[in-house]
C-alpha atoms as a PDB file:
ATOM      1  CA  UNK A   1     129.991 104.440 149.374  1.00  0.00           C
ATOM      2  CA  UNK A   2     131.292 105.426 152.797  1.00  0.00           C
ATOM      3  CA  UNK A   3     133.687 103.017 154.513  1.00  0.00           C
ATOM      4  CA  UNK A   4     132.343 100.368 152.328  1.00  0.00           C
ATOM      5  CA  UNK A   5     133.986 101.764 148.947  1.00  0.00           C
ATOM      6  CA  UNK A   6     136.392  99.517 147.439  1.00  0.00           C
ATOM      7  CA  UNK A   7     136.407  98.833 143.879  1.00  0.00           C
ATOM      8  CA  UNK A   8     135.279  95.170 143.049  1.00  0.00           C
ATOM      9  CA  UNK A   9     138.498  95.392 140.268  1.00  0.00           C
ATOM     10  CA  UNK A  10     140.657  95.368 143.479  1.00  0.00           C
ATOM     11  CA  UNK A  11     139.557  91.906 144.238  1.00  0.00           C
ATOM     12  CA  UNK A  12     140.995  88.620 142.653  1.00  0.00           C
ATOM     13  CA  UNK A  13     139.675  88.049 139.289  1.00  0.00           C
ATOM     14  CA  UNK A  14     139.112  84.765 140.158  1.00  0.00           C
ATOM     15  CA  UNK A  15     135.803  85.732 141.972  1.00  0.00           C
ATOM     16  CA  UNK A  16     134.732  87.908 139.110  1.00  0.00           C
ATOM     17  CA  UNK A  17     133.524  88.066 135.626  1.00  0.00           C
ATOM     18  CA  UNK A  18     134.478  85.031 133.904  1.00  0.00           C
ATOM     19  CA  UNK A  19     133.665  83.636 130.755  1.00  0.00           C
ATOM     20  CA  UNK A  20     132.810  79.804 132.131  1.00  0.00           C
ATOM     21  CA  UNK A  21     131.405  79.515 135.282  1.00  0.00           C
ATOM     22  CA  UNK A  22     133.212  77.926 138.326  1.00  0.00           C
ATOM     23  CA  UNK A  23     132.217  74.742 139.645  1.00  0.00           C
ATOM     24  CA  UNK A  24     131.859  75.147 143.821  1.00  0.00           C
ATOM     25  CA  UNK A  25     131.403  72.292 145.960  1.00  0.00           C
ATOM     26  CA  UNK A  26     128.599  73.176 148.130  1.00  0.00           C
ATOM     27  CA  UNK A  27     129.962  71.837 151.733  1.00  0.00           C
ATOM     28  CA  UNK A  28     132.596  70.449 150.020  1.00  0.00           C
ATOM     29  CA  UNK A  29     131.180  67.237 147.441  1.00  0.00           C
ATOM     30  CA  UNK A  30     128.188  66.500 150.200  1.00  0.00           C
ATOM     31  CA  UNK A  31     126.515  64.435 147.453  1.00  0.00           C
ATOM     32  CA  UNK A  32     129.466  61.756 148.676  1.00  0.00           C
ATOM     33  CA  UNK A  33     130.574  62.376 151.892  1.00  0.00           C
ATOM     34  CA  UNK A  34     129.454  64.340 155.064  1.00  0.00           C
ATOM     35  CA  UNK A  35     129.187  67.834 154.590  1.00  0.00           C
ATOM     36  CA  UNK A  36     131.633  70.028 155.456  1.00  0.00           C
ATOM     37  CA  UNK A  37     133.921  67.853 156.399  1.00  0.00           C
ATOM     38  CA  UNK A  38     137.670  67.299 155.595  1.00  0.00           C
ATOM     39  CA  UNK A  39     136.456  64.509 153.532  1.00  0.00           C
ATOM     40  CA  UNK A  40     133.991  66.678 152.002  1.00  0.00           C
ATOM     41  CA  UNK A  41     136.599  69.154 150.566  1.00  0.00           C
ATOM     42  CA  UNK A  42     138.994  66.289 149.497  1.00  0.00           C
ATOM     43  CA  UNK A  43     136.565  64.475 147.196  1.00  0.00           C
ATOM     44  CA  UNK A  44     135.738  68.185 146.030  1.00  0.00           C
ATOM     45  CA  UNK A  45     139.084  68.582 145.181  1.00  0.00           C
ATOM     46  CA  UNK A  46     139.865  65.174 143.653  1.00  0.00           C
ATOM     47  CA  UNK A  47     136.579  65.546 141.741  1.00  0.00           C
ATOM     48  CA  UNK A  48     137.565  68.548 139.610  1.00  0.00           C
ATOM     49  CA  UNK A  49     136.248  71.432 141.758  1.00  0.00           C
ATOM     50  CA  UNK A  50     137.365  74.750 140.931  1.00  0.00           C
ATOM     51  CA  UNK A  51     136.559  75.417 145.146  1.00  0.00           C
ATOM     52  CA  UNK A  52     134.399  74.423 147.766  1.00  0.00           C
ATOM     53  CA  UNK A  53     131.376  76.904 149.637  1.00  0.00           C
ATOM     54  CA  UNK A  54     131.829  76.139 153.281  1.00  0.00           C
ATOM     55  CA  UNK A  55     129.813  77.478 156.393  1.00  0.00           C
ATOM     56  CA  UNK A  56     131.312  79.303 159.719  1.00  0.00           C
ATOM     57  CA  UNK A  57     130.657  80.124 163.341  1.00  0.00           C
ATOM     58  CA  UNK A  58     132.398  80.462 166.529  1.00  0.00           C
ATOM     59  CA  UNK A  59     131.456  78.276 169.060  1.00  0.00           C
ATOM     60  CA  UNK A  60     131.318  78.233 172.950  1.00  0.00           C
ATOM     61  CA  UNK A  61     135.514  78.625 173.337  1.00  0.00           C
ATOM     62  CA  UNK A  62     135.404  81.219 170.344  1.00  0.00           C
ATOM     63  CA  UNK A  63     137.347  78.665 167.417  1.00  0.00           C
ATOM     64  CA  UNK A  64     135.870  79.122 164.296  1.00  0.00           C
ATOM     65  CA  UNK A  65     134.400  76.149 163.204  1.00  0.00           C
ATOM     66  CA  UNK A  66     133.182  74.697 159.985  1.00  0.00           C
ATOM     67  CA  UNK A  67     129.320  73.353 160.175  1.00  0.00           C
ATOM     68  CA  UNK A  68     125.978  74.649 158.860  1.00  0.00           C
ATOM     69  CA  UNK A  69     123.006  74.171 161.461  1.00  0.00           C
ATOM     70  CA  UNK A  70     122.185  75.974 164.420  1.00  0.00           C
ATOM     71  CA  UNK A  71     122.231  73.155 166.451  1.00  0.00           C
ATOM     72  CA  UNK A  72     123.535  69.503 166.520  1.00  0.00           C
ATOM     73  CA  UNK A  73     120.641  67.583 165.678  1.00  0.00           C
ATOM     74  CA  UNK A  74     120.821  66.763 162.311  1.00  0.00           C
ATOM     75  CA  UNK A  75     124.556  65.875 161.660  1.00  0.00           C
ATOM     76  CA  UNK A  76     125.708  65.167 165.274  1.00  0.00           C
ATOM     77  CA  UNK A  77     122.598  62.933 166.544  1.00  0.00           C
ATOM     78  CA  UNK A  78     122.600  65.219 169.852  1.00  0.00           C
ATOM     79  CA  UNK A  79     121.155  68.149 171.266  1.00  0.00           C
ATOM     80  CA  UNK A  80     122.809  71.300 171.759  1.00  0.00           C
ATOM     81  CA  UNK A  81     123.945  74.262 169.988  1.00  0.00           C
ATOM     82  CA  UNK A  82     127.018  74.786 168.109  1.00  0.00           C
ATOM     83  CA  UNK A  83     127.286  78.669 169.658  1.00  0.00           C
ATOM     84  CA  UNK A  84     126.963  76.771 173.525  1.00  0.00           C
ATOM     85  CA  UNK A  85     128.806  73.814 173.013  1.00  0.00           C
ATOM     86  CA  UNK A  86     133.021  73.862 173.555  1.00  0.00           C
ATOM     87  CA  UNK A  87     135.375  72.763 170.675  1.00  0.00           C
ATOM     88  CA  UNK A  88     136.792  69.574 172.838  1.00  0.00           C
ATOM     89  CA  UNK A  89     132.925  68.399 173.316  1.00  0.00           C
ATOM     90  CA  UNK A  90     132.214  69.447 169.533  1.00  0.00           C
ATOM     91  CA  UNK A  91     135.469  67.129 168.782  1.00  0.00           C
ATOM     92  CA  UNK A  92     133.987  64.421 170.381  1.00  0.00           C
ATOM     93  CA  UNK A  93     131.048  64.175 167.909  1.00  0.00           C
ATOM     94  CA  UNK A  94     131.028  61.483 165.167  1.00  0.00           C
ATOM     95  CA  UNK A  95     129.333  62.870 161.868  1.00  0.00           C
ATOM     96  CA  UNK A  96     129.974  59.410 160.165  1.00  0.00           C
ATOM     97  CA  UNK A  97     132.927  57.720 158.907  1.00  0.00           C
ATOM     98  CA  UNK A  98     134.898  58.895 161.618  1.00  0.00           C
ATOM     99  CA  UNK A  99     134.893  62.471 160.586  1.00  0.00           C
ATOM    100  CA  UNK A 100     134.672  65.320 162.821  1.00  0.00           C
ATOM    101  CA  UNK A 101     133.325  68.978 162.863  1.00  0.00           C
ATOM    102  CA  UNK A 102     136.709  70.527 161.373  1.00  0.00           C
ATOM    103  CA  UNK A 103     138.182  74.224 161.971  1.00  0.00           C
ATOM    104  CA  UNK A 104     138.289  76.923 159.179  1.00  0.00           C
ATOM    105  CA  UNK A 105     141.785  76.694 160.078  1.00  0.00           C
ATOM    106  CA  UNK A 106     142.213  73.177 159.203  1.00  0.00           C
ATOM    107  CA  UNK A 107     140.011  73.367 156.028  1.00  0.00           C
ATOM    108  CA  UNK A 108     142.062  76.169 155.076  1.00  0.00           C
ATOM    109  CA  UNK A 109     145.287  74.176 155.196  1.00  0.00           C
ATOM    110  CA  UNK A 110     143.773  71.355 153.320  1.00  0.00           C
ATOM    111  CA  UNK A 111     142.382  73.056 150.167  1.00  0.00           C
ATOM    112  CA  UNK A 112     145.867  74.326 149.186  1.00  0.00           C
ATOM    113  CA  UNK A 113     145.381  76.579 146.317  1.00  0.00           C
ATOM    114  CA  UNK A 114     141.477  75.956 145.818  1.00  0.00           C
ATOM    115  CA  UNK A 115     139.030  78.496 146.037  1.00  0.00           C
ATOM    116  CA  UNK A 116     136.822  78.886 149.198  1.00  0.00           C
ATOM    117  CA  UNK A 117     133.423  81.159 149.536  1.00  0.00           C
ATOM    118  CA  UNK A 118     133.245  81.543 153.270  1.00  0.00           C
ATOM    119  CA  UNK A 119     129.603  82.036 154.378  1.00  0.00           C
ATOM    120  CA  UNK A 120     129.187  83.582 157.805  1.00  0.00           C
ATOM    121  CA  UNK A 121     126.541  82.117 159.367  1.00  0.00           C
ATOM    122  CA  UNK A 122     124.338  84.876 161.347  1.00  0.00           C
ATOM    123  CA  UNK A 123     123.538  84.747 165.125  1.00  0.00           C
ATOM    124  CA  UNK A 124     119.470  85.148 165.674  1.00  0.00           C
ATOM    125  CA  UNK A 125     120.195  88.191 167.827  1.00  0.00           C
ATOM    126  CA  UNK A 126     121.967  91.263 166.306  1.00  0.00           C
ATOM    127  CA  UNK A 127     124.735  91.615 168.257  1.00  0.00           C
ATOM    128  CA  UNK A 128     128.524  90.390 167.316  1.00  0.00           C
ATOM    129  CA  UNK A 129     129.605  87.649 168.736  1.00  0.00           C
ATOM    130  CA  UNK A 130     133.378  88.387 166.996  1.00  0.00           C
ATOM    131  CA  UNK A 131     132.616  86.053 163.913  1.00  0.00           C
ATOM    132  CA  UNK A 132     133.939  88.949 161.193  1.00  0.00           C
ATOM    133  CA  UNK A 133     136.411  90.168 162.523  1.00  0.00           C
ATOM    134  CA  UNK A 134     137.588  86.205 163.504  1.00  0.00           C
ATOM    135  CA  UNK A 135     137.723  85.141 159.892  1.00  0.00           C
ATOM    136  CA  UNK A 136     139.372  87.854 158.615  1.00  0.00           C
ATOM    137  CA  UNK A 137     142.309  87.259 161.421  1.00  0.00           C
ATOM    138  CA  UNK A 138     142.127  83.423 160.013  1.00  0.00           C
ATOM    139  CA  UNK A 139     142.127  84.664 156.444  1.00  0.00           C
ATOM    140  CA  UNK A 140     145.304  86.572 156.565  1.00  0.00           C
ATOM    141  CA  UNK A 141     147.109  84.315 158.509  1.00  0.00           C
ATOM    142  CA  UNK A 142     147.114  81.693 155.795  1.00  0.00           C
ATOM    143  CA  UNK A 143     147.316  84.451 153.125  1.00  0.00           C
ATOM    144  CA  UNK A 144     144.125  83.539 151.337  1.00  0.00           C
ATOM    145  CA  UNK A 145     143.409  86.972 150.433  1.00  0.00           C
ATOM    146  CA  UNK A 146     142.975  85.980 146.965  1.00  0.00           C
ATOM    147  CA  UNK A 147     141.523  82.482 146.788  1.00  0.00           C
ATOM    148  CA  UNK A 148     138.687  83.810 149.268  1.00  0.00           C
ATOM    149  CA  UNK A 149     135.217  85.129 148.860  1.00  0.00           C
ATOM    150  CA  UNK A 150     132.920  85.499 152.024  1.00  0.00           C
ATOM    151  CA  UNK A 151     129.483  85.513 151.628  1.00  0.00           C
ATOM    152  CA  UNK A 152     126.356  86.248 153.742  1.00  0.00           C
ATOM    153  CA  UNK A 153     122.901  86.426 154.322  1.00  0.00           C
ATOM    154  CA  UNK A 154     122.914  89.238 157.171  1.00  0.00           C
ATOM    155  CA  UNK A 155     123.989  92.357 154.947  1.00  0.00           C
ATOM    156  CA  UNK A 156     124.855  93.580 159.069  1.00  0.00           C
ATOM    157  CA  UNK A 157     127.139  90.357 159.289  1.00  0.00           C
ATOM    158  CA  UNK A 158     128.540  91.379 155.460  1.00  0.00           C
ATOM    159  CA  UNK A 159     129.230  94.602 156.417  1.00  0.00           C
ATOM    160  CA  UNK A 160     131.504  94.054 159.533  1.00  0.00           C
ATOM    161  CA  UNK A 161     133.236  91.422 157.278  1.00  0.00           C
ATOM    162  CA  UNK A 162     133.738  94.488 154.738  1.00  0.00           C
ATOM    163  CA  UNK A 163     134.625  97.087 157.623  1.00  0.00           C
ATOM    164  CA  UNK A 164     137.769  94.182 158.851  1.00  0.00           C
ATOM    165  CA  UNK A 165     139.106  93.180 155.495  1.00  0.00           C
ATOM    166  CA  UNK A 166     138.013  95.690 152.754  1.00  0.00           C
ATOM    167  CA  UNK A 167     140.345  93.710 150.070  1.00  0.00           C
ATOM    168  CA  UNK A 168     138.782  90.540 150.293  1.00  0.00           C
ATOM    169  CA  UNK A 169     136.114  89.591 147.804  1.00  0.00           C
ATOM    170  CA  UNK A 170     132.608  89.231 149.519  1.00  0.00           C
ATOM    171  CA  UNK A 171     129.417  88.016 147.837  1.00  0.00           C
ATOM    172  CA  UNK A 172     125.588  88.645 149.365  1.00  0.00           C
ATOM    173  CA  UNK A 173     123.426  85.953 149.623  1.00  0.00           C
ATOM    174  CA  UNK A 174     119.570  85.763 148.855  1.00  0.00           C
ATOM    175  CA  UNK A 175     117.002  83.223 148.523  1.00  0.00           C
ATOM    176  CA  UNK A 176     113.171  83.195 147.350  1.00  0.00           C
ATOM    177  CA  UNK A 177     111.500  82.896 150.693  1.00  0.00           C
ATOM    178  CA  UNK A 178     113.133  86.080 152.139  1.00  0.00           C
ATOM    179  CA  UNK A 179     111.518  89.244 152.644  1.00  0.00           C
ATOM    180  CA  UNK A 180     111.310  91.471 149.144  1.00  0.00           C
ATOM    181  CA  UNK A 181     114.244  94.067 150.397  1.00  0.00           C
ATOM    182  CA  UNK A 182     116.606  90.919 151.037  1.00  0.00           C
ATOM    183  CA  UNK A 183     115.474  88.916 148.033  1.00  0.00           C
ATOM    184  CA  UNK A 184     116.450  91.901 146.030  1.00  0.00           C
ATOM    185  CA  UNK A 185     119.346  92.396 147.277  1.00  0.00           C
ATOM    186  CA  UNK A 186     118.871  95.546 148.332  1.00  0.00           C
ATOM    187  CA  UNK A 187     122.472  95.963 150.426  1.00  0.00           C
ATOM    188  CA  UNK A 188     124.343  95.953 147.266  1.00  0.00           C
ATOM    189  CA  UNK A 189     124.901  99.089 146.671  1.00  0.00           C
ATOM    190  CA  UNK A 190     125.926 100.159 150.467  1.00  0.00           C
ATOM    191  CA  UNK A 191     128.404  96.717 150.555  1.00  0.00           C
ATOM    192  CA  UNK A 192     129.296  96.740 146.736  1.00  0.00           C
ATOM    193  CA  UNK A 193     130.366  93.053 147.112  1.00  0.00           C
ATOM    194  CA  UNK A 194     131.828  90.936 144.448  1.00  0.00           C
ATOM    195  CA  UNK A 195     129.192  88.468 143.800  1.00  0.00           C
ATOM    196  CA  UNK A 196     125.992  88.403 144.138  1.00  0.00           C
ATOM    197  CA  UNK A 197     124.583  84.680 145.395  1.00  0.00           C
ATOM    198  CA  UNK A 198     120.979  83.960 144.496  1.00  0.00           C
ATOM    199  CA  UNK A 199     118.911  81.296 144.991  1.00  0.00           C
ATOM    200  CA  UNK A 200     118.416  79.184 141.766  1.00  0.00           C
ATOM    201  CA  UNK A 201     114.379  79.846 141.617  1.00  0.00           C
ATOM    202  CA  UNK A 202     115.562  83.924 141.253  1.00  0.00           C
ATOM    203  CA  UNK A 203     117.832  83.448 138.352  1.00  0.00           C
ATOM    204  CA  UNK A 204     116.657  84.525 135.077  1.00  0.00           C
ATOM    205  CA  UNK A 205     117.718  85.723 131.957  1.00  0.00           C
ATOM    206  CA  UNK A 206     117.106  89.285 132.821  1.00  0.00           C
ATOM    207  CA  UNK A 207     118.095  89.161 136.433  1.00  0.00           C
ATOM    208  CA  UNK A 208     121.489  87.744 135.013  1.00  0.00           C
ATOM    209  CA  UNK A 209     121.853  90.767 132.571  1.00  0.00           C
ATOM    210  CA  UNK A 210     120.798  93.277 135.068  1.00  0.00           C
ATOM    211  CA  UNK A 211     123.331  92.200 138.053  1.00  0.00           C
ATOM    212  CA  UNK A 212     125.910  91.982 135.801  1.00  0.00           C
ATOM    213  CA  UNK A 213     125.368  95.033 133.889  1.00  0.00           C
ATOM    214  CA  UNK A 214     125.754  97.215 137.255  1.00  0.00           C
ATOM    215  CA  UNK A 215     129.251  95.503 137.935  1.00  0.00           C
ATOM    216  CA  UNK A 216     128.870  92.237 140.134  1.00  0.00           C
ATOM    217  CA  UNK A 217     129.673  88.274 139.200  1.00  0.00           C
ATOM    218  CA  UNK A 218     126.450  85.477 139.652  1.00  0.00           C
ATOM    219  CA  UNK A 219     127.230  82.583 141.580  1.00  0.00           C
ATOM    220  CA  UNK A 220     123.857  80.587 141.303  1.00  0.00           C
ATOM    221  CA  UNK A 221     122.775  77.832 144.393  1.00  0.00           C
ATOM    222  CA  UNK A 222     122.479  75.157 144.861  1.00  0.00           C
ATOM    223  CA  UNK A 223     122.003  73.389 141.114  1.00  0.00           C
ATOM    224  CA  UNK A 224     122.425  69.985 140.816  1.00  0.00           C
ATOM    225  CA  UNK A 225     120.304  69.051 137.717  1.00  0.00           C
ATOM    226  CA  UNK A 226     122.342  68.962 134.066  1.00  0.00           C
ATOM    227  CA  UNK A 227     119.482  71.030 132.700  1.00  0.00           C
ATOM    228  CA  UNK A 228     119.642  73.765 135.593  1.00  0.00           C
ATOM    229  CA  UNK A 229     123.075  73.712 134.897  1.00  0.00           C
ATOM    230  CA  UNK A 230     123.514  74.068 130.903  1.00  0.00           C
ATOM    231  CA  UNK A 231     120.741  76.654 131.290  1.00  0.00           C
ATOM    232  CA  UNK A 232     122.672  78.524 134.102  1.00  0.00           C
ATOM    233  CA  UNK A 233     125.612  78.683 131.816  1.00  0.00           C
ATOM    234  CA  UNK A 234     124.120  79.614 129.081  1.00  0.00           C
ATOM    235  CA  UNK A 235     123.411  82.585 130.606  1.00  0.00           C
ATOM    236  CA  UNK A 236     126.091  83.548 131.378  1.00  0.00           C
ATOM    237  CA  UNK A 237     126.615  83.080 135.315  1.00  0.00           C
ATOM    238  CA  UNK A 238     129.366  83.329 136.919  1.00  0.00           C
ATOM    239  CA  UNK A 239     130.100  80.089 138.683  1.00  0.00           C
ATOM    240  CA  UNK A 240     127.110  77.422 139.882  1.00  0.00           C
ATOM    241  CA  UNK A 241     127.518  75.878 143.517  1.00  0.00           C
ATOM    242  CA  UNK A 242     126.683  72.531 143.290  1.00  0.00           C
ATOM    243  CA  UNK A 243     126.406  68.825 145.555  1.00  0.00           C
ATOM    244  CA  UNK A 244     127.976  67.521 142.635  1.00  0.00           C
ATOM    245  CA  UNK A 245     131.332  68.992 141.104  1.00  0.00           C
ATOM    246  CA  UNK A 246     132.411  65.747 139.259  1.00  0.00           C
ATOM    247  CA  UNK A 247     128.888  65.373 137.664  1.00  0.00           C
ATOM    248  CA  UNK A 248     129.019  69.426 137.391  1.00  0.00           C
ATOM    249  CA  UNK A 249     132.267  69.234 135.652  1.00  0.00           C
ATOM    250  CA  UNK A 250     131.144  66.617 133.151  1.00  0.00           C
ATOM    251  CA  UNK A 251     127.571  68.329 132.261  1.00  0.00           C
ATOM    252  CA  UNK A 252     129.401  71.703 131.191  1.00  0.00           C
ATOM    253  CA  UNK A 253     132.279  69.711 129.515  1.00  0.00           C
ATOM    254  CA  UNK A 254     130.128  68.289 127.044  1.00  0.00           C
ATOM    255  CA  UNK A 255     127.938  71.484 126.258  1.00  0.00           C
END
């Protein structure tokens, strides 16, 4: 489809169509320690995770940092914006237990051979503040190429992703309070990503079927409940990002 074709069988299989689902760490384990945080991804990966779903945006001096929000107020106890605010004051900020807001750089170099879904985290405005085309430059450098899915919301954001690094697995995001066209996922088809990521409240038996059938893998969010989870598995998705690897882990175990 334009300059977005690639075939999703280029991609690591590892993102694809697998017969168990993976177990993500959403954040990293944030049921046990501060999200996204270097802590975060080592209890993930002590607790069994198959890889960790992490969250990315470039802040005032352009780094590419790992955190969630918008703004500061939740984690960091402050006001301010990530997007305004300069990696050395950003450094500065306790998010508890002596952790700090980490780079994808560093997280990169601590997962070792773990799996990471990269979610690009979308700017209000339209324009592009550089985010893409960053993480694909950070991507390559540490030859994670096939360990790597990136993920969106913003099919825009998605696409220059796609446009930077065509061979790297991507995966659109969608959740039930968007408008019908995202919740759909109607940018499929132009972005042909690996994965599709819905929302847990949009997964269904036939939903599962039909996604599949036309070629892409089902990574469900956020499920943290053993039934969600035997019930996800059951039909057949693709991997389940959950708060909870261990328990995760242990729930599918013993189905």
């Amino acid at each position: 489809m334009g300059a977005y074709s690639v075939s999703v069988s280029a991609y690591s299989v590892s993102w694809g169509r697998r017969a168990t689902p993976l177990i993500i760490a959403h954040r990293g384990a944030s049921a046990d320690a501060v999200e996204n945080t270097l802590a975060a991804f080592r209890r993930a990966r002590a607790d069994g995770a198959d890889g960790v779903e992490l969250d990315v945006m470039r802040c005032a001096t352009g780094e590419v940092v790992v955190f969630h929000d918008d703004d500061l107020e939740r984690l960091g106890k402050r006001a301010g914006l990530v997007r305004a605010t300069p990696l050395a004051e950003l450094r500065a900020i306790d998010l508890g237990g002596g952790e700090r807001i980490p780079l994808l750089d560093e997280v990169l170099e601590e997962l070792g051979p773990l799996l990471v879904n990269v979610e690009l985290k979308s700017q209000s405005a339209l324009g592009d503040d550089g985010l893409a085309a960053a993480v694909a430059a950070i991507l390559r450098r540490h030859a994670a190429r096939a360990r790597a899915l990136v993920s969106s919301f913003d099919p825009l954001l998605l696409g220059r992703f796609r446009l930077r690094a065509p061979d790297i697995a991507t995966g659109l995001l969608f959740a039930h309070d968007q408008s019908l066209a995202l919740r759909r996922a109607w940018a499929a088809p132009l972005l042909q990503p690996t994965a599709l990521h819905p929302e847990a409240a949009l997964v269904d038996a036939a939903a599962v079927a039909g996604w599949q059938a036309r070629g892409y893998a089902v990574n469900v969010w956020t499920v943290d409940d053993a039934a969600e989870l035997r019930a996800f598995a059951a039909l057949g998705v693709d991997g389940v990002i959950t708060n909870r690897p261990k328990f995760a882990r242990s729930v599918l175990q013993s189905r």
